[in-house]
N, C-alpha and C. Protein backbone atom coordinates (compact mmCIF):
# COMPACT_ATOMS: atom_id res chain seq x y z
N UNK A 1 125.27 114.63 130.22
CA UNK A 1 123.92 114.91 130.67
C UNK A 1 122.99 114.85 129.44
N UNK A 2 122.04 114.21 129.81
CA UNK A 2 120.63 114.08 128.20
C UNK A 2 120.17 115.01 128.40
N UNK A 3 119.99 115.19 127.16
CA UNK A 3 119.14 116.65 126.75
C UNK A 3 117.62 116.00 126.38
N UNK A 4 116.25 116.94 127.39
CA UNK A 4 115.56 116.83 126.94
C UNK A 4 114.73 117.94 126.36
N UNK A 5 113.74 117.84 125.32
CA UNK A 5 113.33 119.19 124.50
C UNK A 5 111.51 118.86 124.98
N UNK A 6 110.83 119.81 125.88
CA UNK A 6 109.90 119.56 126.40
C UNK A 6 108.94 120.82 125.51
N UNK A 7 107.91 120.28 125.08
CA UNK A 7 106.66 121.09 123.98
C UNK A 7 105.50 121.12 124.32
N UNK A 8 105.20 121.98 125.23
CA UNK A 8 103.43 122.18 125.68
C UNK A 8 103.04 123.79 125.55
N UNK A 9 101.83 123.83 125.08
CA UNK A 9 101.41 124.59 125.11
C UNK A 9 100.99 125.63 126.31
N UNK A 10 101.01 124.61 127.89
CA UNK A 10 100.46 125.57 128.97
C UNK A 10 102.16 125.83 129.41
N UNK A 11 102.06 127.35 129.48
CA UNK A 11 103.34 127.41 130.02
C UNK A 11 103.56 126.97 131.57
N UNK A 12 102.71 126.71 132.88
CA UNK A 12 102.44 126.04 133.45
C UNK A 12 103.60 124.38 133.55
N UNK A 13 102.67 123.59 132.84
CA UNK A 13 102.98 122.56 132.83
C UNK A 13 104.81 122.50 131.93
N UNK A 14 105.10 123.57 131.23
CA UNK A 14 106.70 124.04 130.52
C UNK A 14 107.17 123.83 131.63
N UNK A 15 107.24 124.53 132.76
CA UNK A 15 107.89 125.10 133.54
C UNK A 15 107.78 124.09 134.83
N UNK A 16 107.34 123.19 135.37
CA UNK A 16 106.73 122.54 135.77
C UNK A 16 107.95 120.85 135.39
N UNK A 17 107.74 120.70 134.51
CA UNK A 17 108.72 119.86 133.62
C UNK A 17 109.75 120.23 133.76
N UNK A 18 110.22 121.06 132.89
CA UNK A 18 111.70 121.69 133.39
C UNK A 18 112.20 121.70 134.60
N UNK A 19 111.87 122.47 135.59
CA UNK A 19 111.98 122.27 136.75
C UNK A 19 112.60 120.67 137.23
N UNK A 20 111.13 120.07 136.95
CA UNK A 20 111.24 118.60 137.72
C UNK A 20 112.56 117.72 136.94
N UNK A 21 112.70 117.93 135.91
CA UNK A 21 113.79 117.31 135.11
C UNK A 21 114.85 117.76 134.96
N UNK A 22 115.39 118.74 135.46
CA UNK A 22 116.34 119.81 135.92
C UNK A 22 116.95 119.32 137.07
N UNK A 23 115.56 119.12 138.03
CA UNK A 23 116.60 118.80 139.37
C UNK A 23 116.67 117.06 139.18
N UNK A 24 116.21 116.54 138.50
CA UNK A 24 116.33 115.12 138.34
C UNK A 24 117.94 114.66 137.20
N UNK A 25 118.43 115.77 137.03
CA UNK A 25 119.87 115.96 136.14
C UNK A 25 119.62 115.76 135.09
N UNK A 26 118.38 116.76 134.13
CA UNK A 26 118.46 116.45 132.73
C UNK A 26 118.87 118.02 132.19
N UNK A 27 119.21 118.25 131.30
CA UNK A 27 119.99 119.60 130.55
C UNK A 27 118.23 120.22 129.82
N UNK A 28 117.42 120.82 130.06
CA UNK A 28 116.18 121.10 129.34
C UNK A 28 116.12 122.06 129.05
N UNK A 29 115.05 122.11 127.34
CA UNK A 29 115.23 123.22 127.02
C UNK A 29 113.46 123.16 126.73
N UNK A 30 112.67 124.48 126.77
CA UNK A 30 110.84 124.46 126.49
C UNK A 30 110.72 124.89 125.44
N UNK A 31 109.68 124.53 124.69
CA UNK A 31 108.93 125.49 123.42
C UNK A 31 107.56 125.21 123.72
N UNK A 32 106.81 126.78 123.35
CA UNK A 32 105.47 126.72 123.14
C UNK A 32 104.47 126.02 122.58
N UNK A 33 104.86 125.43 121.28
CA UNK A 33 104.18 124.87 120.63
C UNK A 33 105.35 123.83 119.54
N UNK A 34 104.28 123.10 118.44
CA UNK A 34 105.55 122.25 118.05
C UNK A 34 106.03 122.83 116.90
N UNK A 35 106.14 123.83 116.13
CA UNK A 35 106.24 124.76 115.17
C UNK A 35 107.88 125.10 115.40
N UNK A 36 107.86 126.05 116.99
CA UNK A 36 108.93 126.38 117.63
C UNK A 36 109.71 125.28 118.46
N UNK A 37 109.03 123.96 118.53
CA UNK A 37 110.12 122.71 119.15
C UNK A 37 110.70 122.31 118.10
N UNK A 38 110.13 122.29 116.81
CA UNK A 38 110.62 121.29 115.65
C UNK A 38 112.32 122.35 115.29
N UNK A 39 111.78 123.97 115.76
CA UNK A 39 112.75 124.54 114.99
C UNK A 39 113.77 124.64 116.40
N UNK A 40 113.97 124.45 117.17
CA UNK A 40 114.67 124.20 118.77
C UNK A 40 115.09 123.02 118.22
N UNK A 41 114.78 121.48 117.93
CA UNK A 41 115.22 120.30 117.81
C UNK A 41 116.09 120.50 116.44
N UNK A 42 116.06 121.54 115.41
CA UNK A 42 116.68 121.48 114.62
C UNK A 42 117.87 122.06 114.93
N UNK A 43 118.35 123.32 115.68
CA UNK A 43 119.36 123.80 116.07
C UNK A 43 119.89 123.65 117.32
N UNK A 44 119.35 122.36 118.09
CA UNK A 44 119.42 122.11 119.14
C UNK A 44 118.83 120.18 119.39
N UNK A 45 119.46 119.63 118.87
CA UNK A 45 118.72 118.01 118.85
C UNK A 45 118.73 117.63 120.63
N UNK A 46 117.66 117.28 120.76
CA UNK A 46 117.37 116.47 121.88
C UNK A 46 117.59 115.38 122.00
N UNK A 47 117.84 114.13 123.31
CA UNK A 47 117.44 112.73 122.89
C UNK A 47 115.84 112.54 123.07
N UNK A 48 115.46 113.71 123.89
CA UNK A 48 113.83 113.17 124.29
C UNK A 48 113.06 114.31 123.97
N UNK A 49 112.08 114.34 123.54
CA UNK A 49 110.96 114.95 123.10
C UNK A 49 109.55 114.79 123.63
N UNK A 50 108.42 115.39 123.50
CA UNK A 50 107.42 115.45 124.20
C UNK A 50 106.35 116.29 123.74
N UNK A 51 105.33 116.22 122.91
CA UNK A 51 104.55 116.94 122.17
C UNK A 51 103.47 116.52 121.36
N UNK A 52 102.91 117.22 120.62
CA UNK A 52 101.84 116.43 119.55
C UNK A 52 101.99 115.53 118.70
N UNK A 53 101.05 115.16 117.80
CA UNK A 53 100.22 114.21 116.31
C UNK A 53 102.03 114.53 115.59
N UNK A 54 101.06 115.84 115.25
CA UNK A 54 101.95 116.84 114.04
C UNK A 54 103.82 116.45 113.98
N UNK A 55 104.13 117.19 115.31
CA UNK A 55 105.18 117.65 115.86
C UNK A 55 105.75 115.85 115.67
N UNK A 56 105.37 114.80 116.45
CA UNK A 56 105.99 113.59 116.59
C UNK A 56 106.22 113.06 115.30
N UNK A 57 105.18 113.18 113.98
CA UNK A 57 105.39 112.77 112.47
C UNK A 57 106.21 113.10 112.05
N UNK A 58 106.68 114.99 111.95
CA UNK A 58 107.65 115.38 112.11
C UNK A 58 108.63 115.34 112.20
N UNK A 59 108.91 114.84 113.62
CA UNK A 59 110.14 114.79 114.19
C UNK A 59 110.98 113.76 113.51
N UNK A 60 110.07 112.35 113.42
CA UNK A 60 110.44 111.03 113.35
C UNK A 60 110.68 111.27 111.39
N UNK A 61 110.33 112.04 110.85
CA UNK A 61 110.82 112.34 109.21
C UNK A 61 112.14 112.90 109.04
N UNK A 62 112.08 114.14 110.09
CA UNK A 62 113.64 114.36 110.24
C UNK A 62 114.86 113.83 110.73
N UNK A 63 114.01 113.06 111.86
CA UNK A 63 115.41 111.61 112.60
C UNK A 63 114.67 111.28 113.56
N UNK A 64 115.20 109.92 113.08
CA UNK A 64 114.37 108.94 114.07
C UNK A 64 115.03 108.51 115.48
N UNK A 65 116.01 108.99 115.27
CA UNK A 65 116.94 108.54 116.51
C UNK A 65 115.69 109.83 118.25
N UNK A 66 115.32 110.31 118.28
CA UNK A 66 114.96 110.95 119.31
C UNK A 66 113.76 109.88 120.27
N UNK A 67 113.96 109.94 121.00
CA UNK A 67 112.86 109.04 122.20
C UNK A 67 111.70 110.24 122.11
N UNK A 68 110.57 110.04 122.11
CA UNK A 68 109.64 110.65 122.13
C UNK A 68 108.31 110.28 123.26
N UNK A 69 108.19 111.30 124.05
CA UNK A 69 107.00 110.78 125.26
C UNK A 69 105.54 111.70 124.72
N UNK A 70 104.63 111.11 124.51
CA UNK A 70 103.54 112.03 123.75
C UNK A 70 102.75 112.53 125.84
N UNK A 71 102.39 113.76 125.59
CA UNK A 71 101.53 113.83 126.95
C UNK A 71 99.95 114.07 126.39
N UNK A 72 99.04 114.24 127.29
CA UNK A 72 97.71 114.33 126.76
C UNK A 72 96.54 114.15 128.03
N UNK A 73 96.03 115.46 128.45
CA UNK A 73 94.48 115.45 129.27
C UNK A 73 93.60 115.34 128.92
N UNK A 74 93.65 114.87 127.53
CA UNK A 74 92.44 113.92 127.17
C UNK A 74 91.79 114.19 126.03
N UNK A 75 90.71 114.04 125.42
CA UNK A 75 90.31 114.27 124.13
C UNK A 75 90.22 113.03 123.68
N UNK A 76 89.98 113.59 122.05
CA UNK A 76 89.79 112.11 121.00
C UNK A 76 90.08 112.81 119.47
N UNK A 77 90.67 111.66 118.95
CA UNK A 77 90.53 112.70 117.61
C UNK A 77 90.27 111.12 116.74
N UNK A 78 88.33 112.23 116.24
CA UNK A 78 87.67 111.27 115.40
C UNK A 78 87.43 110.14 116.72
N UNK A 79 87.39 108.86 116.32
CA UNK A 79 87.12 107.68 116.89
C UNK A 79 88.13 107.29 118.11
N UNK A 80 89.38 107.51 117.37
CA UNK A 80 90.49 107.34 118.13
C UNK A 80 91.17 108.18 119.55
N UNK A 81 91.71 107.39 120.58
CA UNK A 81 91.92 108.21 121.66
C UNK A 81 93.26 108.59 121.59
N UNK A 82 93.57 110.19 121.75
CA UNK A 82 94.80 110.49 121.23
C UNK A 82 96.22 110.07 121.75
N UNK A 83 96.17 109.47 123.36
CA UNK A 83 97.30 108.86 123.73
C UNK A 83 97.56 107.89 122.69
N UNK A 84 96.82 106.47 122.53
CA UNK A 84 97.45 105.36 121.83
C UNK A 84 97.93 105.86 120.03
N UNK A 85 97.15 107.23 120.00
CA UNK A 85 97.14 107.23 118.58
C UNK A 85 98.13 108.18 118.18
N UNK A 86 98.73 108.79 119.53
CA UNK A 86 100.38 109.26 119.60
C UNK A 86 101.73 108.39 119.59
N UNK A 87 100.97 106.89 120.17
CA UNK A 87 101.84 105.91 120.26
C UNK A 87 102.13 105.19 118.68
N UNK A 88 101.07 105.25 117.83
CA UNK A 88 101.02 104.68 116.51
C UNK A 88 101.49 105.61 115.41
N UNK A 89 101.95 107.20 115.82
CA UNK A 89 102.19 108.27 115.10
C UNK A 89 104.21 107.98 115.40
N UNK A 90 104.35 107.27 116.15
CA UNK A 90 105.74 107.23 116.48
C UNK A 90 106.33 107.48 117.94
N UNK A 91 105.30 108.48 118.77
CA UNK A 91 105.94 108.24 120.58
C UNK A 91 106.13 106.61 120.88
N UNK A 92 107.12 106.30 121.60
CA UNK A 92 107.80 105.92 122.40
C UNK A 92 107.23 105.61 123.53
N UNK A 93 106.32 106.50 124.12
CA UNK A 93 105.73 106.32 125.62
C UNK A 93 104.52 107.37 125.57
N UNK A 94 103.58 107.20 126.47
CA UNK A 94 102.67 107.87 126.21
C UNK A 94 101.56 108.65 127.96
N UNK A 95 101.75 109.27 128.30
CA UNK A 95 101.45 109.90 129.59
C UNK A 95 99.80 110.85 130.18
N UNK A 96 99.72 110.29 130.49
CA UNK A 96 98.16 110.88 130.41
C UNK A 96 98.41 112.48 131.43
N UNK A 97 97.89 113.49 131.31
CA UNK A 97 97.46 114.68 132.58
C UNK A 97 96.50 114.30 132.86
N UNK A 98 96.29 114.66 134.17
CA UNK A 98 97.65 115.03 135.10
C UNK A 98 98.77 113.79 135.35
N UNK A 99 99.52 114.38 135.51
CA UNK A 99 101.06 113.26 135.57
C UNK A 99 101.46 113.51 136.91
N UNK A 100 102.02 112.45 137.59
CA UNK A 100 102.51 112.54 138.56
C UNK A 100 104.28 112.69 138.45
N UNK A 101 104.78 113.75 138.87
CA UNK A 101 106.40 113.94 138.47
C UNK A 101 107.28 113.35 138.65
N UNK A 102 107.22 112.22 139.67
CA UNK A 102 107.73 110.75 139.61
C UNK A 102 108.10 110.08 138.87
N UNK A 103 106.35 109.77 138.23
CA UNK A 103 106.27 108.99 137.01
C UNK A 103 106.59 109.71 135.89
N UNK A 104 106.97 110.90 135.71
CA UNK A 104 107.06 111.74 134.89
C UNK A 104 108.75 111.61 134.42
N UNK A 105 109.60 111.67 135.92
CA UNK A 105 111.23 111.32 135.40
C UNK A 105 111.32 110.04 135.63
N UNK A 106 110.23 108.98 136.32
CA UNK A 106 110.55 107.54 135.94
C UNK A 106 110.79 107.34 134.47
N UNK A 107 109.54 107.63 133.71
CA UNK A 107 109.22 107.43 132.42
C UNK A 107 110.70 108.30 131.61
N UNK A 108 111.22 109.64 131.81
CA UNK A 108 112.20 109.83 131.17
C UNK A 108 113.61 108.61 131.51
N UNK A 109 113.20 108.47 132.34
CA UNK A 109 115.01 107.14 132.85
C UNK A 109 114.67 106.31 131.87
N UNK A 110 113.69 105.92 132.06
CA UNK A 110 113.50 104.62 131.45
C UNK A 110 113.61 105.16 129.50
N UNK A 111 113.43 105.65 129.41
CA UNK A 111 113.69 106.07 127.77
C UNK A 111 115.07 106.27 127.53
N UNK A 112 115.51 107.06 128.58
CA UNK A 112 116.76 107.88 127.96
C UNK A 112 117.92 106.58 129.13
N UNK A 113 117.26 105.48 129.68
CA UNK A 113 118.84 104.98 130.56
C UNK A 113 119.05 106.00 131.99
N UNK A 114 119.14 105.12 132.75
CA UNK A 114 119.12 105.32 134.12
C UNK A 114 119.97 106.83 134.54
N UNK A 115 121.09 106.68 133.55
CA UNK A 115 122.07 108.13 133.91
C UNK A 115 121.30 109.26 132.83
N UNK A 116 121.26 110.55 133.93
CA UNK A 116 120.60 111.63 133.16
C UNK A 116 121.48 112.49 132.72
């Protein structure tokens, strides 16, 4: 079973995820923020990840091997719009909120391979 390591700040949308990727057969584990995912991914490696700028630079310094899905309801940082500029920080895939939970464990199959 893939392990995925899911990082949002609304506990809402934590729980929400989990859930949906739970019953979709993924092993999940939540963190609040990416402070406490980076230190979860360290004593606990994921194949998939899901989180900020910070957290994805991060991640991808400590090992690059993790699939990374950046999420985001929107904003900008500076000029740039933060989905594509999660995609150029190192995510993998990139998901706008609201997400539809479909597309939400489509997008994990397709990263992590059809078997969860």
């Amino acid at each position: 079973m893939a392990r995925v390591l899911v990082i949002d700040d609304h506990t809402e949308i934590r729980e929400l995820l989990r859930l949906t990727l739970q019953a979709a057969g993924y092993d999940v584990v939540v963190a609040p923020n990416g402070r406490k995912g980076l230190e979860m991914h360290r004593e606990w490696p994921a194949e998939l990840e899901q989180e900020g700028l910070e957290t994805i630079q991060e991640l991808r310094r400590q090992s690059p091997r993790p699939k990374i899905i950046a999420m985001s309801g929107g904003g900008t940082l500076g000029t740039l719009e933060y989905l594509p500029a999660a995609r150029e920080f190192g995510a993998d895939h990139a998901i706008g909120k609201p997400f539809d939970c479909e597309a939400m464990v489509a997008a994990v199959r397709e990263m992590l391979g059809a078997a969860g």
